[in-house]
Protein backbone atom coordinates (compact mmCIF):
# COMPACT_ATOMS: atom_id res chain seq x y z
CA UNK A 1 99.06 120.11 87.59
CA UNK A 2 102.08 119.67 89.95
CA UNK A 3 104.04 117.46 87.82
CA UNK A 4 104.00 120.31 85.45
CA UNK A 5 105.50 122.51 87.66
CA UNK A 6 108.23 120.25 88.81
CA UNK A 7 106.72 119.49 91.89
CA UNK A 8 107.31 116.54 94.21
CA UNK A 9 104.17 115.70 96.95
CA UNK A 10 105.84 114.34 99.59
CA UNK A 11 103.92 111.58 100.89
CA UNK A 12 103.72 110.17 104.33
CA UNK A 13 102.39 107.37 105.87
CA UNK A 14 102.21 109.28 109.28
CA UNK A 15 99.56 111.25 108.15
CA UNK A 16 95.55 110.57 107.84
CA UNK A 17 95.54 113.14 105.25
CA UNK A 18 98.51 110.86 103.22
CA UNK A 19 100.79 113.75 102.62
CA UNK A 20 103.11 115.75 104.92
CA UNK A 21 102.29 119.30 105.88
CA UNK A 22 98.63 119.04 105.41
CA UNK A 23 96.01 118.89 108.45
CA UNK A 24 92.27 117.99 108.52
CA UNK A 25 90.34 121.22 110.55
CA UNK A 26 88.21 119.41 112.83
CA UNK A 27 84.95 121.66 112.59
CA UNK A 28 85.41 122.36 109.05
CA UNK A 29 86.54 119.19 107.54
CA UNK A 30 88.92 121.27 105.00
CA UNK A 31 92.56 120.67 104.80
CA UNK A 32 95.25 123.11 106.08
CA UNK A 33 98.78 123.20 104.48
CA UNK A 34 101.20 124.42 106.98
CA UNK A 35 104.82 124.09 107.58
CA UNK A 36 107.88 124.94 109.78
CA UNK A 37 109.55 128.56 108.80
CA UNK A 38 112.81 130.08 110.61
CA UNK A 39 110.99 127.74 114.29
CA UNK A 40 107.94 128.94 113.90
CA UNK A 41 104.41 127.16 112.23
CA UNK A 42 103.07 129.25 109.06
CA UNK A 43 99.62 128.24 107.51
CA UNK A 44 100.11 128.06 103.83
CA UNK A 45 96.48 127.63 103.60
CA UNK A 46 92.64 126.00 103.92
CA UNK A 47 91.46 123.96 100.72
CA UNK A 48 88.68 121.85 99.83
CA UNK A 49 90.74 118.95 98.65
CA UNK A 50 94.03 117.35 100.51
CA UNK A 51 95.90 117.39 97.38
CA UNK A 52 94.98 121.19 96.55
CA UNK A 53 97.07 121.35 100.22
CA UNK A 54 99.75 119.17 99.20
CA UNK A 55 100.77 121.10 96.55
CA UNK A 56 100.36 124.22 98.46
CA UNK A 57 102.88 122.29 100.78
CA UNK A 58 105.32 121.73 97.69
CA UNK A 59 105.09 124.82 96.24
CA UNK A 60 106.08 126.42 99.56
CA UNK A 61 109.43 123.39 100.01
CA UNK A 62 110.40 124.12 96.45
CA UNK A 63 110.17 128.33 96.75
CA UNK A 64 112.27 127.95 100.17
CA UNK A 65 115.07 125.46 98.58
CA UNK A 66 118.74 127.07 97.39
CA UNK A 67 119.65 125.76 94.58
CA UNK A 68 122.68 123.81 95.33
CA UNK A 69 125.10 123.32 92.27
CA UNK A 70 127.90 120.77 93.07
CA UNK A 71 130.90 122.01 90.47
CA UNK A 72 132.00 118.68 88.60
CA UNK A 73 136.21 118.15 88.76
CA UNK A 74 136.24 115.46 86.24
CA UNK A 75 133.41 113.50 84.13
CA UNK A 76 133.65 110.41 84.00
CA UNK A 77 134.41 108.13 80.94
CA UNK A 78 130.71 106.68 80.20
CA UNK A 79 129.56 110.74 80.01
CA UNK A 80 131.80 111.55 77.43
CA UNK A 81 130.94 108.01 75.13
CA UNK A 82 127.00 108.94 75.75
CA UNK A 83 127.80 112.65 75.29
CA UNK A 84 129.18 111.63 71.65
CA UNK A 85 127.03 109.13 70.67
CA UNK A 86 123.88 112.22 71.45
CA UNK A 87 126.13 114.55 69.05
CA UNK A 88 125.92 111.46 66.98
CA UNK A 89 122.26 111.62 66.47
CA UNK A 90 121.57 115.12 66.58
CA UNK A 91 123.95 115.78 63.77
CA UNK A 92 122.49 112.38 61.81
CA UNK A 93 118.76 113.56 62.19
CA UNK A 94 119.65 117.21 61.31
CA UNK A 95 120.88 115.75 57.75
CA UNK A 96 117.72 114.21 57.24
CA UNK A 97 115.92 117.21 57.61
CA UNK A 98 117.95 119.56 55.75
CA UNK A 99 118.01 119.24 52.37
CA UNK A 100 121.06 119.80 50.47
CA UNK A 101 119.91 122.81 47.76
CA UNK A 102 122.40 123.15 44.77
């Protein structure tokens, strides 16, 4: 299941299939994931289903993205207030659960 993974299909409207990177063989009928590495056209692979190929596709997008981690200067206000109010509730629904033994 993709969404299990964290995956995002990417869709497109361009496309018979419905989803980008993923090709109908013409004598086979079976659908081809494929996508652009360092220029050059790399088959990801042939499946039965389009979707099977679309997540081929997004398994491929996610494995090839850096993780980009934008360092935070300041948070703003409304983090902190929902940041305490959280602690709030944690803290609240850990007293219900923990009994207080003499």
């Amino acid at each position: 299941v993709p969404e299990a993974e964290g995956l995002r299909l990417h869709l497109s409207s361009r496309s018979i299939t419905g989803y980008k990177g993923v090709y109908v063989q013409p004598r086979s009928g079976r659908f081809e994931a494929r996508r652009k590495v360092e220029g050059k056209d790399v088959c990801l692979g042939t499946f039965d289903m389009a979707v099977e190929a679309a997540v081929a596709y997004a398994r491929s997008v996610a494995l090839a993205q850096p993780v980009h981690c934008t360092p935070i200067t300041r948070r703003p206000a409304s983090f902190d207030a929902r940041l305490n109010a959280l602690e709030r509730v944690v803290q609240a629904r850990m007293a219900q659960e923990m009994p207080i033994s003499p």
